[in-house]
Protein backbone atom coordinates (compact mmCIF):
# COMPACT_ATOMS: atom_id res chain seq x y z
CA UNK A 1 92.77 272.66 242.81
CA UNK A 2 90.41 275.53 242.17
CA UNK A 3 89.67 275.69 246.51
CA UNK A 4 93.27 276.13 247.16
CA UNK A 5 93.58 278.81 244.77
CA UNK A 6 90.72 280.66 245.89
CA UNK A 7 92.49 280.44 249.57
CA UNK A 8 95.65 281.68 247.91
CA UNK A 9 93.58 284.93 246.86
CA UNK A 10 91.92 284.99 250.26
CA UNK A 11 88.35 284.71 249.02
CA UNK A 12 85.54 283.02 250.81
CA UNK A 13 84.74 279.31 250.12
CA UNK A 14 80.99 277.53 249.81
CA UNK A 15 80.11 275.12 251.97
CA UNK A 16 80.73 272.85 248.86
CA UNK A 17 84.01 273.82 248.45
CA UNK A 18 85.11 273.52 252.37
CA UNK A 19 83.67 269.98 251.76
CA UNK A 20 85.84 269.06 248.78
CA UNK A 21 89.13 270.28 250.42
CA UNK A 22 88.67 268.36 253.73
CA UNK A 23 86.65 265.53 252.75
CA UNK A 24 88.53 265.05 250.10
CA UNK A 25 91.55 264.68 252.73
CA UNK A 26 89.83 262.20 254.76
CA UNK A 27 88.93 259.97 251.61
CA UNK A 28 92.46 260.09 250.48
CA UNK A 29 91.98 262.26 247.40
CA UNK A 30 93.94 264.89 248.90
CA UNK A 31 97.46 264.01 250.42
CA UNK A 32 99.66 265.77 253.43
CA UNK A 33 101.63 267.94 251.40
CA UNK A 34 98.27 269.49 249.63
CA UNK A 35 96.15 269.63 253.13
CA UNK A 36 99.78 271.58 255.10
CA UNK A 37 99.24 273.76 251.94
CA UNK A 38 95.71 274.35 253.08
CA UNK A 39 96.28 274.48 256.63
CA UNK A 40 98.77 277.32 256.71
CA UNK A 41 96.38 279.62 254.54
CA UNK A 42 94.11 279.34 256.48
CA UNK A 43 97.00 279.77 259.47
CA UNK A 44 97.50 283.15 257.41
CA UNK A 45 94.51 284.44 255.84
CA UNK A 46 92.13 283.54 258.18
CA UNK A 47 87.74 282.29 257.68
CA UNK A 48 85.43 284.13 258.12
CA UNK A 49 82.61 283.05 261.14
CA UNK A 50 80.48 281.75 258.77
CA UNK A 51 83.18 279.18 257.26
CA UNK A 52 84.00 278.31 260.61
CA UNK A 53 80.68 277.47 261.21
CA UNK A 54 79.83 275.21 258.17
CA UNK A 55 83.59 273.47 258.79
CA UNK A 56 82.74 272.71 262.05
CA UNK A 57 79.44 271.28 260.42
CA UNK A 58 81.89 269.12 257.87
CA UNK A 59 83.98 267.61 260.98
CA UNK A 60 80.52 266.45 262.59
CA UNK A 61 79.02 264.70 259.33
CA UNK A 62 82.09 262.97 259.13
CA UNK A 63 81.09 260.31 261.44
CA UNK A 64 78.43 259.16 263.79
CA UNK A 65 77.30 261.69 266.53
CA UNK A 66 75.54 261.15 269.37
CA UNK A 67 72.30 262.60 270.50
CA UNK A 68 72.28 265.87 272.57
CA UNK A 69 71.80 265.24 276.12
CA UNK A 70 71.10 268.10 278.05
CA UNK A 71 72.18 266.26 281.72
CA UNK A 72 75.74 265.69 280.15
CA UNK A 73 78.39 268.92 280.69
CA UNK A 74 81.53 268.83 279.29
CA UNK A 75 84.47 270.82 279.33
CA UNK A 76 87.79 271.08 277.15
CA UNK A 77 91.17 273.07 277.01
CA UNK A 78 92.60 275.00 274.30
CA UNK A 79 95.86 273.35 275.72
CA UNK A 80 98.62 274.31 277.87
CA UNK A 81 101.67 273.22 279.66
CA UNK A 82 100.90 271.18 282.75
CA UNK A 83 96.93 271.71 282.48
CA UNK A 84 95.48 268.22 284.18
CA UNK A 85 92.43 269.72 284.85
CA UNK A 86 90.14 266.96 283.28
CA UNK A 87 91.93 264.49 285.69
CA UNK A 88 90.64 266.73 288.23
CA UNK A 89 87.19 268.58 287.37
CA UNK A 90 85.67 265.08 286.36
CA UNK A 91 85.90 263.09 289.52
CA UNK A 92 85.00 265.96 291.22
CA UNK A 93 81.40 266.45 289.63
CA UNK A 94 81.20 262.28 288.58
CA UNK A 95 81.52 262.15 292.83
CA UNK A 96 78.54 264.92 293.38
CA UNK A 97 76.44 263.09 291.12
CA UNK A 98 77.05 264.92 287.59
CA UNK A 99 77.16 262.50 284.41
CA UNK A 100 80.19 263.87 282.74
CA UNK A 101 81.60 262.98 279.57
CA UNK A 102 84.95 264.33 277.85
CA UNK A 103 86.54 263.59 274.31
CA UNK A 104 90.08 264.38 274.33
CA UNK A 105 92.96 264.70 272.30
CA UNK A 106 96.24 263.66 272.52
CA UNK A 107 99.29 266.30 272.65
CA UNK A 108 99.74 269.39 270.21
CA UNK A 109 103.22 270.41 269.66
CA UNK A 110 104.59 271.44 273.64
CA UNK A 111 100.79 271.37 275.28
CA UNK A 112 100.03 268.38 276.19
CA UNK A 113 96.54 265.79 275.83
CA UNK A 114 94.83 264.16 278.28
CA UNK A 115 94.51 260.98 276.48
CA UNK A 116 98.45 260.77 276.31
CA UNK A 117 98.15 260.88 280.21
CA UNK A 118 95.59 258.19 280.58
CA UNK A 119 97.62 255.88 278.18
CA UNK A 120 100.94 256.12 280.48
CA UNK A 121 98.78 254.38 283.17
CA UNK A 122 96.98 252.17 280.45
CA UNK A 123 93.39 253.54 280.86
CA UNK A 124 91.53 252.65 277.76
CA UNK A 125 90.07 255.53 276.13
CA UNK A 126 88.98 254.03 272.81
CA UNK A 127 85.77 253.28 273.20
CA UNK A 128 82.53 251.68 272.12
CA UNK A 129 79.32 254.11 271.86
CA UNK A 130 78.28 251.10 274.37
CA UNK A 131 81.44 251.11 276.70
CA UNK A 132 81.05 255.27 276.48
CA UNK A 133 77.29 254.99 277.94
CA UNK A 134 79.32 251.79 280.34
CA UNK A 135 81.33 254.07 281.69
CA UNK A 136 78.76 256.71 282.88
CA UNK A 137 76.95 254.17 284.02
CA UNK A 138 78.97 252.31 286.58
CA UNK A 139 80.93 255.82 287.82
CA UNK A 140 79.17 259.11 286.31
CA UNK A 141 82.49 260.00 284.26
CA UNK A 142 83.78 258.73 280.83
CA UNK A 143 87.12 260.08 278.95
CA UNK A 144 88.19 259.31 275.69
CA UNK A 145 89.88 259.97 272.38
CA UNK A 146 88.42 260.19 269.15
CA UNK A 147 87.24 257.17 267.63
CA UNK A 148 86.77 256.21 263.80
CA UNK A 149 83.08 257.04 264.08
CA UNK A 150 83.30 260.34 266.11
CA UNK A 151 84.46 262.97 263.97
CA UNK A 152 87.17 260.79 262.26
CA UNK A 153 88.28 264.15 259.94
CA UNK A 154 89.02 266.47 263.03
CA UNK A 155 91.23 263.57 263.94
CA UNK A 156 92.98 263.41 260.72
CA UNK A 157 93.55 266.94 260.51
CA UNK A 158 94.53 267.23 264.40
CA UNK A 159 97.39 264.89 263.69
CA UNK A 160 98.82 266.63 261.01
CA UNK A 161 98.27 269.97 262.50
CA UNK A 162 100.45 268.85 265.30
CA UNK A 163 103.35 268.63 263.38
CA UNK A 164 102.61 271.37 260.39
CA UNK A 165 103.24 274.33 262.55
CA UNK A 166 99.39 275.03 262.19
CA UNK A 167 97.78 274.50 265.43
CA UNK A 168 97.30 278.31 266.35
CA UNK A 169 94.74 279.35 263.69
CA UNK A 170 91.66 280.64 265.53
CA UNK A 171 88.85 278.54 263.04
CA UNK A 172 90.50 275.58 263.58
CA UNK A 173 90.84 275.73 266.73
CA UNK A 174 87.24 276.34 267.20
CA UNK A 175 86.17 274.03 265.05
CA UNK A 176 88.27 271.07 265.92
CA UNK A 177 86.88 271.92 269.69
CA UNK A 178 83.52 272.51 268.76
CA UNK A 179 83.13 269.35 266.44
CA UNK A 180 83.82 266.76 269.32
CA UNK A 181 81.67 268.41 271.92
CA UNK A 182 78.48 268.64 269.67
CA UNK A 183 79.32 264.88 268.27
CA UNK A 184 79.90 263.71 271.51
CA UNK A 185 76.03 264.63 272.90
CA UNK A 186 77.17 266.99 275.67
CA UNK A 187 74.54 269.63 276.11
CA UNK A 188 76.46 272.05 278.39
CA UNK A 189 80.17 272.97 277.84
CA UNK A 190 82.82 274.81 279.47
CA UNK A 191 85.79 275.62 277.61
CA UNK A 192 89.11 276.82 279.25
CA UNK A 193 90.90 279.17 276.63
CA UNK A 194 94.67 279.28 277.95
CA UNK A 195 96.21 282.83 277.26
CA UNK A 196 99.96 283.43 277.60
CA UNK A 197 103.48 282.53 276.43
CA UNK A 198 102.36 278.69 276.69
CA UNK A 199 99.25 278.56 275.18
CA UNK A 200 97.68 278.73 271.63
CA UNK A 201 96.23 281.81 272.19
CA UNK A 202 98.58 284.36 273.03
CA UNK A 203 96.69 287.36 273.86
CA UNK A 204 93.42 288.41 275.44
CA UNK A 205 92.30 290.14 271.90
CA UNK A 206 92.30 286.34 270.26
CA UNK A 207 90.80 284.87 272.98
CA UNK A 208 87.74 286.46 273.14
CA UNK A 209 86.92 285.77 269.49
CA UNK A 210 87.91 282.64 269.90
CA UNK A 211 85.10 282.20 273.35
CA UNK A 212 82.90 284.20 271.22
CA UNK A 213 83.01 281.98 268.01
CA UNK A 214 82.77 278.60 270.07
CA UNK A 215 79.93 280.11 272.06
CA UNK A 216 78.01 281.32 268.51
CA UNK A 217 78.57 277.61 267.02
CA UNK A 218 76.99 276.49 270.43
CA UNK A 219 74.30 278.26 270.02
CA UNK A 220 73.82 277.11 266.39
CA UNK A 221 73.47 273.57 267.72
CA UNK A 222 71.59 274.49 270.89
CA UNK A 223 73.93 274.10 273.32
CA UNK A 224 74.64 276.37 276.18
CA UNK A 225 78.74 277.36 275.72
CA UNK A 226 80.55 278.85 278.60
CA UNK A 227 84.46 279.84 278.24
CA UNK A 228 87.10 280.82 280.99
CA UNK A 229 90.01 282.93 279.74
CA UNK A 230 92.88 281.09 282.04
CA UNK A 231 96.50 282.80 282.27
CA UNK A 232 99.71 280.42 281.09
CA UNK A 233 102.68 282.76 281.26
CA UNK A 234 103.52 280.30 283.95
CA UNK A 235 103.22 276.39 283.90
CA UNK A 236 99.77 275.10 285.41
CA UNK A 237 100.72 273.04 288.70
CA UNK A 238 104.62 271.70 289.16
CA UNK A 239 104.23 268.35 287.57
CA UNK A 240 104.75 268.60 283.27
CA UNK A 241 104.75 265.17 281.39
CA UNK A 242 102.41 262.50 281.30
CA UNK A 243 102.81 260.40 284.21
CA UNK A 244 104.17 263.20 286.18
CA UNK A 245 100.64 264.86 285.54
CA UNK A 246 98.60 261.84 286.73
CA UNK A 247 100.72 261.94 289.92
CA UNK A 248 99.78 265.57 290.55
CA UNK A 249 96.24 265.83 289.80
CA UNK A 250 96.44 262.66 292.23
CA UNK A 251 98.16 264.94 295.21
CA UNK A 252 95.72 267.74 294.66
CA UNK A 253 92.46 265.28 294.85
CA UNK A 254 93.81 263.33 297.94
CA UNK A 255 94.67 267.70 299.47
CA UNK A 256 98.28 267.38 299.44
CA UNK A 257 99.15 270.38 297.36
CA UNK A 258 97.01 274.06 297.58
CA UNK A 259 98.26 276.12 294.18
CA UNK A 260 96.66 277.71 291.20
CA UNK A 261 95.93 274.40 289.44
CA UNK A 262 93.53 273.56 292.51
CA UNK A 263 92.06 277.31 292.56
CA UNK A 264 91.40 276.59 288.58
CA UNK A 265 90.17 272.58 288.86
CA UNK A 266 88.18 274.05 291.80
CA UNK A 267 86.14 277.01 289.91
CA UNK A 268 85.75 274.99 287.02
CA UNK A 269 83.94 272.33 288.62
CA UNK A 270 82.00 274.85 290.91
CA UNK A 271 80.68 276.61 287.68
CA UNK A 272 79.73 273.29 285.87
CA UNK A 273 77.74 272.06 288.91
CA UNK A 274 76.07 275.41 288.96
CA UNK A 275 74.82 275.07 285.72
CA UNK A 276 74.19 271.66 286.06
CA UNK A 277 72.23 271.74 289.33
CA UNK A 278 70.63 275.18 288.53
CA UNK A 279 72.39 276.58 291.78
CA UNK A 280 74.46 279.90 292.61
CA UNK A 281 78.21 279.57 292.40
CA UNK A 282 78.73 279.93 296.11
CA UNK A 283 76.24 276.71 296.79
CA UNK A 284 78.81 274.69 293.96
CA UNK A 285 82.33 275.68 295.39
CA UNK A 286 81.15 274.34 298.83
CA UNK A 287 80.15 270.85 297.62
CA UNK A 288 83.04 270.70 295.35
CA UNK A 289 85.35 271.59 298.11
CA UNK A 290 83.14 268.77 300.40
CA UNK A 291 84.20 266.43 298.19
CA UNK A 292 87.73 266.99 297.70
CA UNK A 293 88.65 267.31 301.42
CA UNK A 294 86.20 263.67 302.38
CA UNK A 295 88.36 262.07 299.55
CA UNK A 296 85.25 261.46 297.52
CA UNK A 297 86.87 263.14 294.55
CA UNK A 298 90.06 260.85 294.59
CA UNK A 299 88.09 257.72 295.43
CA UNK A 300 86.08 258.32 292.02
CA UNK A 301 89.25 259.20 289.87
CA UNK A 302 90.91 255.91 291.22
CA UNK A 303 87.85 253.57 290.35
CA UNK A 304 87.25 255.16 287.34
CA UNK A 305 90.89 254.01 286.09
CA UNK A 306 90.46 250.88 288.05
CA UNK A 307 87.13 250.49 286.01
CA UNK A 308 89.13 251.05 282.26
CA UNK A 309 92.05 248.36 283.31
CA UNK A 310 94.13 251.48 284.71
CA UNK A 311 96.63 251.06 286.90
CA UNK A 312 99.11 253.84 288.64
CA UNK A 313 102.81 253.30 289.41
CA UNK A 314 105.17 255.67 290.20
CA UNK A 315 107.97 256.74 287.55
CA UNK A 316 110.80 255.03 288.69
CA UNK A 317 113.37 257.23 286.92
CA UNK A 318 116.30 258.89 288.25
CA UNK A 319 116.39 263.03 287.56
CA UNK A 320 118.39 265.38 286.52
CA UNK A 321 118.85 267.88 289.32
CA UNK A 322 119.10 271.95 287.55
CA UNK A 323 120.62 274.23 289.81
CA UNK A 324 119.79 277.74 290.41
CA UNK A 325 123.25 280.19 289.40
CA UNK A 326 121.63 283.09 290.97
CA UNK A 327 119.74 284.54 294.10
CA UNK A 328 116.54 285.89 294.18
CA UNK A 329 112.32 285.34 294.02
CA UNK A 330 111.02 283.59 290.70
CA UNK A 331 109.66 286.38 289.19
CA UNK A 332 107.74 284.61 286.17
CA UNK A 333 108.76 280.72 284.40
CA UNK A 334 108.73 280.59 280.62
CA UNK A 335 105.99 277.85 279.41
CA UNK A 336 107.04 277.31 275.96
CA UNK A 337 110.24 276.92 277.14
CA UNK A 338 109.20 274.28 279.47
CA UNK A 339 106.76 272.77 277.33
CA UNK A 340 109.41 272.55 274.58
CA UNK A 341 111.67 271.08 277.15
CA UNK A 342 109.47 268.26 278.49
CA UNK A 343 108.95 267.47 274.95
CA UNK A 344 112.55 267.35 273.87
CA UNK A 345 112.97 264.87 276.58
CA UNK A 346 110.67 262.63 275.31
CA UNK A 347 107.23 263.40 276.79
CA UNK A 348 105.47 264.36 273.64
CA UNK A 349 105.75 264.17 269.24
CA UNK A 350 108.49 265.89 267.10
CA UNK A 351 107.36 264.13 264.08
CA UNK A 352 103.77 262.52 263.52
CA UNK A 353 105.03 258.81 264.39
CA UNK A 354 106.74 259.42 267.91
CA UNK A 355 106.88 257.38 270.32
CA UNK A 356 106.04 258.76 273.84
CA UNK A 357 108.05 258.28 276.83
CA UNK A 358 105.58 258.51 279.39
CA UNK A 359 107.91 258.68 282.15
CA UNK A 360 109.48 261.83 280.92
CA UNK A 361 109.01 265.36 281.84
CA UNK A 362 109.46 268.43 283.61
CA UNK A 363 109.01 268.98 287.80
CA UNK A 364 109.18 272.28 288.79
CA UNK A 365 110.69 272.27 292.44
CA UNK A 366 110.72 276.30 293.06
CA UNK A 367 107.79 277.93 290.87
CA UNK A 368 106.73 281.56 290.82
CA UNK A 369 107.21 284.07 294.10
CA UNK A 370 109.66 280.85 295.74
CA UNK A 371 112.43 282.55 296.91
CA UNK A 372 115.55 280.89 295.32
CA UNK A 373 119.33 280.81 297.07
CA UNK A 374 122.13 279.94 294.41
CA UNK A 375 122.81 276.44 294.02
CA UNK A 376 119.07 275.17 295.04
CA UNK A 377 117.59 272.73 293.04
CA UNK A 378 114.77 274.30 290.29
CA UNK A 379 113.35 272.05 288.79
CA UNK A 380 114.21 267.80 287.70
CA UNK A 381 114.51 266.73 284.45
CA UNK A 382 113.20 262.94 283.38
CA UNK A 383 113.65 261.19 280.29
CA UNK A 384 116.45 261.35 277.36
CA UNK A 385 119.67 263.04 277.85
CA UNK A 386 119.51 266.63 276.27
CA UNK A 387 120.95 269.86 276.33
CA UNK A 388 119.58 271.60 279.37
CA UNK A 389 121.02 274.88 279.43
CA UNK A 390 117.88 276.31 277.69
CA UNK A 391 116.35 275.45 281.32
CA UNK A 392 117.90 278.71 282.31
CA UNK A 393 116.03 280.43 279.93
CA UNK A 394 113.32 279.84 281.40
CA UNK A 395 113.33 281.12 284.73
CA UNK A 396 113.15 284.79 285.63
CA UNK A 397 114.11 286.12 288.82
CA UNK A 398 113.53 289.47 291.00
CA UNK A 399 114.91 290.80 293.95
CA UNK A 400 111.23 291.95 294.88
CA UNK A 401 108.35 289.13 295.66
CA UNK A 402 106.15 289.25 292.48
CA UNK A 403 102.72 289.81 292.45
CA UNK A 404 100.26 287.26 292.36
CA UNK A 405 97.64 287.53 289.75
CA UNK A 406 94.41 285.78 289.51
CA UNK A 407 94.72 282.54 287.48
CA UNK A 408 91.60 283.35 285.76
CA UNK A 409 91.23 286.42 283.67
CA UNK A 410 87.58 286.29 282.37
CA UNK A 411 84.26 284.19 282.32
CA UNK A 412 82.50 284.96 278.81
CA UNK A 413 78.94 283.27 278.49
């Protein structure tokens, strides 16, 4: 088709023509191979801001949208390996008396999706426009996935980007984001762009376009955009998998674990009550912190499951124990390699038809600046037998304690 070949030459399509390609997919007139085709030149040559912008606009006349609501914040990952932030941030502020709402995804390639965690404890998450406003009404929070009526062509195109190889282009990133948060009604928005070795975005150059593009399509439809750039050299927390994620963001709500996923879950909902209650950032962090040390915070995540049929039981699995062949301090812990791992094992898709094993994943039992004797136990495997000597990859070690850097690199607004 004329579109593709225009893509081929790396010229600038119409709003028509943007329309035609990925409409066209959604109605069936275009099949997988022809939309991968698509996908990866626009994974190599790039759009331009203003293409961005009116594909974004294609994703939200797909389907119904709700109306803006300027009391509703919501906040969304560019996705990284063992970020269960959402399962965190949102019982926090749903607790202090902020109406949150997220849309989610499910997992893309080694990162993992929130709604994948929620369906190893079988919350529901697709949902009504009347059980969405339900939910918010009977505990303050509401997550789920992407519905037939809310942007049903990001969710086409999300599925087969997940196994195309084509999840790291900058526009449709930012567009697939941008889609669900304007559909969904929220007014305010904080997006976490993950930077590193395990993230989308692999550098701080791409991720502040990509904060800078989300916050200009914001703007466009009048909502007020703020973006975190968040490091993820390293895994986020200890726990990676889906089940395994649920259990930590559970020990970090009831105060059993004090590490950089807490620092993170902790300024992210500080900020989003700040600009929710019009109050300075110092005011937020001390009510958020209030209401993770009274248990207020856990209390709401657990009836908010309770509320969508939910129901949490540890994995009952037996691990495989990797031991450490050398002596030293964990100087750094490969992501990918984990994410890929945790995967492999089971915990997210190869192929767009997988089957999750929600049991399966990754728990890191010495992370970065541990100190590490030879023959200690590193980290447990769960899930399908694999080969694990890739594990070793993964782990760097120093005979020097390595510096700890600040889990968040930059607040764009």
């Amino acid at each position: 088709m004329k579109e593709i070949e225009k893509l081929e030459r790396k010229e600038k399509l119409s709003y028509i023509e943007l329309d035609n390609i990925f409409t066209g997919y959604l109605n069936n007139k275009i099949d997988d191979e022809e939309m991968t085709k698509v996908l990866k030149l626009i994974c190599k040559n790039d759009l331009t801001d203003e293409e961005t912008i009116n594909l974004t606009d294609i994703f939200i006349k797909s389907g119904q949208t709700l109306p803006i609501n300027i009391s509703f914040v919501d906040k969304h990952s560019t996705g990284g390996v063992g970020d269960k932030t959402t399962l965190i941030v949102l019982p926090i502020l749903a607790s202090l008396g902020v109406r949150i709402s997220k849309m989610s995804g499910k997992a893309l390639e080694y990162t993992g999706g929130t709604i994948d965690k929620l369906d190893s404890i079988g919350v529901k998450t697709s949902l009504t426009k009347e059980e969405f406003y339900n939910a918010i009404g009977e505990t303050n929070m509401v997550i789920s996935c992407q519905t037939d009526n809310l942007c049903p062509l990001d969710k086409k195109v999300y599925a087969l980007r997940d196994v195309t190889g084509t999840t790291k282009s900058i526009p449709l990133i930012a567009s697939s984001i941008m889609s669900k948060k304007i559909a969904s009604g929220a007014g305010k928005i904080l997006i976490d762009i993950k930077v590193g070795k395990g993230a989308l975005i692999e550098n701080k150059k791409q991720a502040k376009r990509l904060a800078n593009l989300m916050i200009k399509i914001g703007n466009k439809y009048d909502r007020k955009v703020i973006c975190m750039l968040t490091r993820m050299d390293n895994p986020l927390g200890s726990n990676i998998g889906n089940r395994l994620e649920i259990e930590e963001a559970i020990d970090i709500l009831k105060n059993h674990k004090n590490n950089d996923l807490r620092t993170l879950a902790v300024e992210m909902a500080s900020i989003m009550y700040a600009f929710n209650k019009n109050c300075t950032i110092d005011k937020a962090r001390e009510n958020v912190i209030r209401v993770l040390k009274n248990n207020d915070a856990y209390n709401k995540l657990i009836s908010y499951i309770e509320f969508e049929g939910g129901k949490i039981e540890d994995s009952k699995d037996e691990p495989i124990e990797i031991k450490s062949l050398k002596s030293g301090y964990v100087k750094s812990i490969n992501s990918r390699i984990i994410g890929e791992t945790s995967m492999l094992l089971g915990a997210g898709r190869i192929n767009k038809d997988d089957k999750i094993d929600y049991d399966a994943g990754v728990v890191l039992v010495k992370n970065v600046g541990d100190y590490v004797k030879t023959g200690d136990v590193i980290c447990k495997l769960y899930g399908k037998e694999i080969p694990y000597n890739k594990i070793y990859e993964a782990y760097k070690f120093s005979i020097i304690k390595p510096f700890k850097k600040n889990i968040i690199i930059k607040v764009i607004e």
